[in-house]
PDB file of N, CA and C in Angstrom:
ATOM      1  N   UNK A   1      44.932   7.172  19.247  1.00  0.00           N
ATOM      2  CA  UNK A   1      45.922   6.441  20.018  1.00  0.00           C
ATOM      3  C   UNK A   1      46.383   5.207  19.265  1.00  0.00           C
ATOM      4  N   UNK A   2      45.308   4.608  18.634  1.00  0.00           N
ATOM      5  CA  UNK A   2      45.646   3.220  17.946  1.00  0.00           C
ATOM      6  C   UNK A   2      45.963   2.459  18.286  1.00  0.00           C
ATOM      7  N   UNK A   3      45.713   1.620  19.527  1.00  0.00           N
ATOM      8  CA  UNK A   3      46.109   0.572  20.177  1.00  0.00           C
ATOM      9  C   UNK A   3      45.230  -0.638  19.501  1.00  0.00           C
ATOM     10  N   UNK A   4      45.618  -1.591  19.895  1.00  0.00           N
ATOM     11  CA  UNK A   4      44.884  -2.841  19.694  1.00  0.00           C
ATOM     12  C   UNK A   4      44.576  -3.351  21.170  1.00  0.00           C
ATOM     13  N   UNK A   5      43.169  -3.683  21.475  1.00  0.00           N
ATOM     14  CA  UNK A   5      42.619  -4.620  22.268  1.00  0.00           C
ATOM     15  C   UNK A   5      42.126  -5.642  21.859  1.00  0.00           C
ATOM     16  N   UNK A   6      42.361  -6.988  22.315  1.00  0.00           N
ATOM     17  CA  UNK A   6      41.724  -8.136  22.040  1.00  0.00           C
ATOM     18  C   UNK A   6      41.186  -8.394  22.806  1.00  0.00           C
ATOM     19  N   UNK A   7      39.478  -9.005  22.745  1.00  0.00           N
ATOM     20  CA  UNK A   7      39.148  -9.787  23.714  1.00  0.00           C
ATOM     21  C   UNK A   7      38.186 -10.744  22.842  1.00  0.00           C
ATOM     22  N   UNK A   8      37.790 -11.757  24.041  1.00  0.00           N
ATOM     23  CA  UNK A   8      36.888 -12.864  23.657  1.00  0.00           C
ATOM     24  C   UNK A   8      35.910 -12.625  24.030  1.00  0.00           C
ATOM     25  N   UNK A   9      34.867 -12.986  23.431  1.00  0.00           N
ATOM     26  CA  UNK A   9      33.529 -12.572  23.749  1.00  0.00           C
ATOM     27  C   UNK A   9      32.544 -13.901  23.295  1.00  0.00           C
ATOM     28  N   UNK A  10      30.997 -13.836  23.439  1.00  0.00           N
ATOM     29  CA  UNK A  10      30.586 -14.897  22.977  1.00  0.00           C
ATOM     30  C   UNK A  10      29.571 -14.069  21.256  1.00  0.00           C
ATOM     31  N   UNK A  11      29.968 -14.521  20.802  1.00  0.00           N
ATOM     32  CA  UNK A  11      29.217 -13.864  19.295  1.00  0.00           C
ATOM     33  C   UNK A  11      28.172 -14.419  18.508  1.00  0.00           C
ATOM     34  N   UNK A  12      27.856 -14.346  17.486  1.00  0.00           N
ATOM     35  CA  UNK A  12      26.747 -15.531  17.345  1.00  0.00           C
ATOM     36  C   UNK A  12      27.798 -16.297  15.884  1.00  0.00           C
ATOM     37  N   UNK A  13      27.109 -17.777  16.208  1.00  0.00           N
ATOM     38  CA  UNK A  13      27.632 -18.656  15.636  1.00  0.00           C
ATOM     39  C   UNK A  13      28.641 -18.802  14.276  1.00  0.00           C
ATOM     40  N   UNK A  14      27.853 -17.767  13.261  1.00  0.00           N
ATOM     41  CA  UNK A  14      28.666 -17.117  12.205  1.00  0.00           C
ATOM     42  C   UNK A  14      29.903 -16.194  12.175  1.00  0.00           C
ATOM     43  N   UNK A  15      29.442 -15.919  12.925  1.00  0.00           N
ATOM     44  CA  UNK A  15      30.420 -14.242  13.371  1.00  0.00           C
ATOM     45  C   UNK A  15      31.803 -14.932  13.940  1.00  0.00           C
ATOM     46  N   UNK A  16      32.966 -14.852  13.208  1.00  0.00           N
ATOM     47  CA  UNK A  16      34.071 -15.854  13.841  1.00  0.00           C
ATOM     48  C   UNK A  16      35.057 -14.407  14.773  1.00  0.00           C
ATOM     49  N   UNK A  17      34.950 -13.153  14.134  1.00  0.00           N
ATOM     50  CA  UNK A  17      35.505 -12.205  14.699  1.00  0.00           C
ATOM     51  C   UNK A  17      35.272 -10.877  14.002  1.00  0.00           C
ATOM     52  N   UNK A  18      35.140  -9.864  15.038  1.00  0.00           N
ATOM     53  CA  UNK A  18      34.950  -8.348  14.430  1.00  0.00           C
ATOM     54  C   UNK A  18      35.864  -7.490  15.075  1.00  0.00           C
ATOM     55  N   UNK A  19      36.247  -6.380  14.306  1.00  0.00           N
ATOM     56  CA  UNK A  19      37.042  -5.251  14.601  1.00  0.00           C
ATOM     57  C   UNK A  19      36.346  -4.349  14.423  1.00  0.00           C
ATOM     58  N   UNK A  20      36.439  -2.991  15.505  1.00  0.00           N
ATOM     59  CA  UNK A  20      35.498  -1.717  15.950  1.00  0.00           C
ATOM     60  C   UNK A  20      36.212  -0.894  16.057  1.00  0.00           C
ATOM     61  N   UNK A  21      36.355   0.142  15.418  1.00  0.00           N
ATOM     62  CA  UNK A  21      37.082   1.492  16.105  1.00  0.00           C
ATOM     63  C   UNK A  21      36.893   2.579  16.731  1.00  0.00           C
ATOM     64  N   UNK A  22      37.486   2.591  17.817  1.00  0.00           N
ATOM     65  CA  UNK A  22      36.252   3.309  18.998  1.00  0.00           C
ATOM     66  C   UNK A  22      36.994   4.791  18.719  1.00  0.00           C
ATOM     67  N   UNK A  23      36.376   5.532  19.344  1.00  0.00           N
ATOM     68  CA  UNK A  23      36.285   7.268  19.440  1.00  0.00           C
ATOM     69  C   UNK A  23      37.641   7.760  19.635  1.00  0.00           C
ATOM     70  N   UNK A  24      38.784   6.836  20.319  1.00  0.00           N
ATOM     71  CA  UNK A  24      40.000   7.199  20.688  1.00  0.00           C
ATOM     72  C   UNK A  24      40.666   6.312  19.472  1.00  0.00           C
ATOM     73  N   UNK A  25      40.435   6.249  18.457  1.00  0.00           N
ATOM     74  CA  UNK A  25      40.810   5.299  17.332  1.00  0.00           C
ATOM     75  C   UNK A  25      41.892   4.337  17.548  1.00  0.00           C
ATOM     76  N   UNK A  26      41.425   3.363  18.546  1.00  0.00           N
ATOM     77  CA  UNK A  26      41.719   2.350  19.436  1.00  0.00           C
ATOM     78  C   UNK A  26      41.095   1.114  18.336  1.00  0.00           C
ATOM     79  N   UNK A  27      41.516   0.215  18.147  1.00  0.00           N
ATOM     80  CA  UNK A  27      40.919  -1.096  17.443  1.00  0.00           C
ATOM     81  C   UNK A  27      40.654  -2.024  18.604  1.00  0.00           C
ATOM     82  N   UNK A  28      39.581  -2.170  18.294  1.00  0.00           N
ATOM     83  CA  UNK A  28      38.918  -3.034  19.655  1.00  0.00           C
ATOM     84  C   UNK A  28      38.279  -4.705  18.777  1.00  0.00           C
ATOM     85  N   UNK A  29      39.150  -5.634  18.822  1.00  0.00           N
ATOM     86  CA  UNK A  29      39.001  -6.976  18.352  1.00  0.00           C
ATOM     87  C   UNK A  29      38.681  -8.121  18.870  1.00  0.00           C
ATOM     88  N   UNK A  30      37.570  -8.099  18.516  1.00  0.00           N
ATOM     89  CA  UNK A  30      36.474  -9.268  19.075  1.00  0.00           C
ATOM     90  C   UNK A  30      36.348 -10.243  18.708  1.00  0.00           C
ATOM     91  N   UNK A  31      36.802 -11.772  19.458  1.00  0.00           N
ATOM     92  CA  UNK A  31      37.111 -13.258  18.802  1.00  0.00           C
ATOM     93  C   UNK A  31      35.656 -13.772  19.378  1.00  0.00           C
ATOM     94  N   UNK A  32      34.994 -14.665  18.751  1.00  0.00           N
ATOM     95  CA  UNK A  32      34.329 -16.129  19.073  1.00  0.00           C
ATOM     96  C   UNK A  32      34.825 -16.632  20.278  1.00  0.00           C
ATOM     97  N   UNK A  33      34.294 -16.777  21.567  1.00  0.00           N
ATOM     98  CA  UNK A  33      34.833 -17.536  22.011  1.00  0.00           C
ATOM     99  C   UNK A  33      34.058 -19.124  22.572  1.00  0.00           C
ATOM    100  N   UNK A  34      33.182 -19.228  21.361  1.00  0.00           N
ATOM    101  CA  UNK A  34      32.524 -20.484  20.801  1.00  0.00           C
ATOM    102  C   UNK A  34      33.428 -21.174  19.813  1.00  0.00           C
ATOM    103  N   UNK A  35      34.239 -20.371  19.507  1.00  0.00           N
ATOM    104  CA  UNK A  35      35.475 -21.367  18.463  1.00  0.00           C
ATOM    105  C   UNK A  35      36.092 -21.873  19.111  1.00  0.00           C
ATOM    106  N   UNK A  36      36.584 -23.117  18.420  1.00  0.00           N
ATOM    107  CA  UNK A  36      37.428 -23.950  18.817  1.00  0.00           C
ATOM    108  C   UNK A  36      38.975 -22.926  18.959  1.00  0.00           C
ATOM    109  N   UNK A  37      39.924 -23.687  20.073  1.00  0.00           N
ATOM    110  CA  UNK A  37      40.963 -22.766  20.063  1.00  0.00           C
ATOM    111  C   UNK A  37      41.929 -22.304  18.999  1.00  0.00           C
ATOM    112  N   UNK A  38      42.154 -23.356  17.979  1.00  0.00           N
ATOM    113  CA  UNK A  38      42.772 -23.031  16.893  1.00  0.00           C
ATOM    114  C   UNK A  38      41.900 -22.280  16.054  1.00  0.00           C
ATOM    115  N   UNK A  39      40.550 -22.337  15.703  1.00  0.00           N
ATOM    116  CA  UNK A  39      39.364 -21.117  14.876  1.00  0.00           C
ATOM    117  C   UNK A  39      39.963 -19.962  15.475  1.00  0.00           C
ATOM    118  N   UNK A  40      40.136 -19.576  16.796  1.00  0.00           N
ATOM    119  CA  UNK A  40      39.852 -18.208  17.918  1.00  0.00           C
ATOM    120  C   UNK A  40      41.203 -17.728  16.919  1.00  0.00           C
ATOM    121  N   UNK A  41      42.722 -18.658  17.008  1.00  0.00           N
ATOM    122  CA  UNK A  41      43.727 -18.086  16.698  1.00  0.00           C
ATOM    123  C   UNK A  41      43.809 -17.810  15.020  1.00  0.00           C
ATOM    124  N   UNK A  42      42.964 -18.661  14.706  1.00  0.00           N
ATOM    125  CA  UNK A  42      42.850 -18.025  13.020  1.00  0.00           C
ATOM    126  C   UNK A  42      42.044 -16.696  13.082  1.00  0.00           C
ATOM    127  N   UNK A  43      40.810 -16.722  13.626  1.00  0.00           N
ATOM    128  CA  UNK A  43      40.447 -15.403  13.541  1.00  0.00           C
ATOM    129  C   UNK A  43      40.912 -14.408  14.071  1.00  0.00           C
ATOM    130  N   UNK A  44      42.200 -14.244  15.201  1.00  0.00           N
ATOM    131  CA  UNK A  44      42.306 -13.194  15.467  1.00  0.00           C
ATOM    132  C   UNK A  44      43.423 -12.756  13.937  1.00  0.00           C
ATOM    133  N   UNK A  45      44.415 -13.620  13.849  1.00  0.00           N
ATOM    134  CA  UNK A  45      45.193 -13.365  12.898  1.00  0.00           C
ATOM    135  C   UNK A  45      44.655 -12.868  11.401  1.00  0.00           C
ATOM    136  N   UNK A  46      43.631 -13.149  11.435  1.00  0.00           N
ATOM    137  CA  UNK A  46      42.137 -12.570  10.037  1.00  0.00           C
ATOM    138  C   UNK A  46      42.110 -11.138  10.684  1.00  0.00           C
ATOM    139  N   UNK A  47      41.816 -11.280  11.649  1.00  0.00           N
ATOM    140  CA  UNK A  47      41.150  -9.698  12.113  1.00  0.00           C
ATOM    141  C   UNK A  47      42.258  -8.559  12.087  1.00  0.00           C
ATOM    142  N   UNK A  48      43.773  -9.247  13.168  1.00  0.00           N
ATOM    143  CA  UNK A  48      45.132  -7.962  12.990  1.00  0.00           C
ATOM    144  C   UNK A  48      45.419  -7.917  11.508  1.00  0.00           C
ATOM    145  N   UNK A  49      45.531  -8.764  10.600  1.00  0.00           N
ATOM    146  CA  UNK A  49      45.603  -8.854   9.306  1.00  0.00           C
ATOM    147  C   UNK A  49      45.066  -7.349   8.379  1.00  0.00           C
ATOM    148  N   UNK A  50      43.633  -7.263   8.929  1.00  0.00           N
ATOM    149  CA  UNK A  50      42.879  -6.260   8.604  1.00  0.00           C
ATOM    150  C   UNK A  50      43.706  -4.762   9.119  1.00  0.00           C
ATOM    151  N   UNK A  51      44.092  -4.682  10.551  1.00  0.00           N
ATOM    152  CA  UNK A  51      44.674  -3.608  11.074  1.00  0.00           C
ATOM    153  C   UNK A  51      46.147  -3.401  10.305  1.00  0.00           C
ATOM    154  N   UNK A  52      46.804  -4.633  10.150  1.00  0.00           N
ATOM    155  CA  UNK A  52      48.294  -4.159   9.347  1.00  0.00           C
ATOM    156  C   UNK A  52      48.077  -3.882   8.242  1.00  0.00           C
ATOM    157  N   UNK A  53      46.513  -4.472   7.408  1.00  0.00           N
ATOM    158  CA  UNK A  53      46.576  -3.876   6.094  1.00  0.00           C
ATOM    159  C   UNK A  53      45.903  -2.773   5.809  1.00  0.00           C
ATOM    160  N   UNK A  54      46.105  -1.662   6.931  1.00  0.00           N
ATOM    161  CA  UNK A  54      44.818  -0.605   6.611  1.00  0.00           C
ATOM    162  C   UNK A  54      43.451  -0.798   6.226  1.00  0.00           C
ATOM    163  N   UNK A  55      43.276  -1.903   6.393  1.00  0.00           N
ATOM    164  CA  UNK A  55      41.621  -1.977   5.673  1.00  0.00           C
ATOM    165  C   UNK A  55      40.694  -1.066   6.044  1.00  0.00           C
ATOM    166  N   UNK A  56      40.697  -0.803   7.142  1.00  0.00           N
ATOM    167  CA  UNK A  56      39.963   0.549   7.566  1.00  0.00           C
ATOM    168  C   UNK A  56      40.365   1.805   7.357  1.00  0.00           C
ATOM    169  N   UNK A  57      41.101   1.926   6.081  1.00  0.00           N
ATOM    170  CA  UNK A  57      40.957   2.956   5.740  1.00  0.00           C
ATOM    171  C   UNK A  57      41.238   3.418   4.371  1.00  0.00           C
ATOM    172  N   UNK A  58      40.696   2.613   3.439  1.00  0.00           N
ATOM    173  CA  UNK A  58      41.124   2.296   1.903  1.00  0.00           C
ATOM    174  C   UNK A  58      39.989   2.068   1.222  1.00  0.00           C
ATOM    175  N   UNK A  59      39.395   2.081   0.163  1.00  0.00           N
ATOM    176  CA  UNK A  59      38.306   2.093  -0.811  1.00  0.00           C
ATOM    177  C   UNK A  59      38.483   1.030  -1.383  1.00  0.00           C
ATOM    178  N   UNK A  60      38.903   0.062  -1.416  1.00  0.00           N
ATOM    179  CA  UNK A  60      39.049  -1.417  -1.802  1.00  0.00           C
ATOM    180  C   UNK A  60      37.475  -1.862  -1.763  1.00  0.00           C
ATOM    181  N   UNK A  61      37.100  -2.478  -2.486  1.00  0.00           N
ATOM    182  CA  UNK A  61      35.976  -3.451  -1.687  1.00  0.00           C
ATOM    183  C   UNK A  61      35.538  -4.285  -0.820  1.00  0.00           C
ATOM    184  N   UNK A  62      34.932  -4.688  -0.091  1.00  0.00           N
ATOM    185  CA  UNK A  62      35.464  -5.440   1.019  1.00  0.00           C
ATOM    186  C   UNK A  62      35.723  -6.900   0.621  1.00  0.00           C
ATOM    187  N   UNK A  63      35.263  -7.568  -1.038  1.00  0.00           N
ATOM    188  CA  UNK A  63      35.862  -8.880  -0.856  1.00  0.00           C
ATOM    189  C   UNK A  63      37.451  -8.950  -1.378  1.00  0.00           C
ATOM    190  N   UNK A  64      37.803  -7.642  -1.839  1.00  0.00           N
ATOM    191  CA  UNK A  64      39.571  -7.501  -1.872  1.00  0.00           C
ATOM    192  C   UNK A  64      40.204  -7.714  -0.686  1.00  0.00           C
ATOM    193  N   UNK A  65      39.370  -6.854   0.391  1.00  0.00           N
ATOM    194  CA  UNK A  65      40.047  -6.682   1.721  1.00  0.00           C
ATOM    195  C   UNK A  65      39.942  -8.316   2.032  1.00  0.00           C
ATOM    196  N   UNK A  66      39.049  -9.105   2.433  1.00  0.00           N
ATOM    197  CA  UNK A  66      38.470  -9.819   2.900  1.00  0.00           C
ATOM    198  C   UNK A  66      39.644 -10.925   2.063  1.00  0.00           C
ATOM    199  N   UNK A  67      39.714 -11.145   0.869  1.00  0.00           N
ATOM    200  CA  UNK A  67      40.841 -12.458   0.065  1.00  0.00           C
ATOM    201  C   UNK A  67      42.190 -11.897   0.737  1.00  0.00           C
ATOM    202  N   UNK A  68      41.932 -10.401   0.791  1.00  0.00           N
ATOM    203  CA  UNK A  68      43.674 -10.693   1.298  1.00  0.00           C
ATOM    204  C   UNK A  68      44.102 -11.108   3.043  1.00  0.00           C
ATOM    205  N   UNK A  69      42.681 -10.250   3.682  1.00  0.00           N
ATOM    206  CA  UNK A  69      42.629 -10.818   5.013  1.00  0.00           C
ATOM    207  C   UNK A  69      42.723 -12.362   5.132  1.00  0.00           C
ATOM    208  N   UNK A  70      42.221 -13.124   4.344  1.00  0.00           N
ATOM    209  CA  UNK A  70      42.353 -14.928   4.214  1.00  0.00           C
ATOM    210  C   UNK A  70      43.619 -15.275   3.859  1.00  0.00           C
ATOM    211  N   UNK A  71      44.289 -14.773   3.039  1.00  0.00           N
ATOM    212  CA  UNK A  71      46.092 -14.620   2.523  1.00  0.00           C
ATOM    213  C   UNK A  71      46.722 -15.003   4.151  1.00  0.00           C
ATOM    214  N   UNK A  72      46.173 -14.012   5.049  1.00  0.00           N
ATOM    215  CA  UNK A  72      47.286 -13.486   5.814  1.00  0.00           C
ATOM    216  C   UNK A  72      48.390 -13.004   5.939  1.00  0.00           C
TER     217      UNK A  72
END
């Protein structure tokens, strides 16, 4: 289906945001919501970053993925 869900959740301290792809290959994106509000909006924009750049689904390494996810 490929939708995007966002939600906030509480994560642990490091963890600023994760993306999951569930069984209906739905992206399910999970913010900090221990971050400050401007962190929450950087990380989600880190995380869709990942979804517009295919990262999940490319052989890159993940600190390629990861510099360009910081690019935005």
């Amino acid at each position: 289906m490929e939708s995007i869900i966002v939600r906030g959740i509480e994560l642990p301290p490091k963890i600023k945001g994760v993306t999951v792809i569930d069984g209906e290959g739905d992206y399910n994106v999970y913010i900090n919501t221990l971050l400050s509000p401007e962190a929450q909006k950087r990380a989600q924009k880190h995380e869709l970053t990942h979804i517009i750049k295919d990262h999940f689904y490319n052989y890159d390494p993940v600190i390629i993925n990861e510099k360009e996810a910081n690019a935005g």
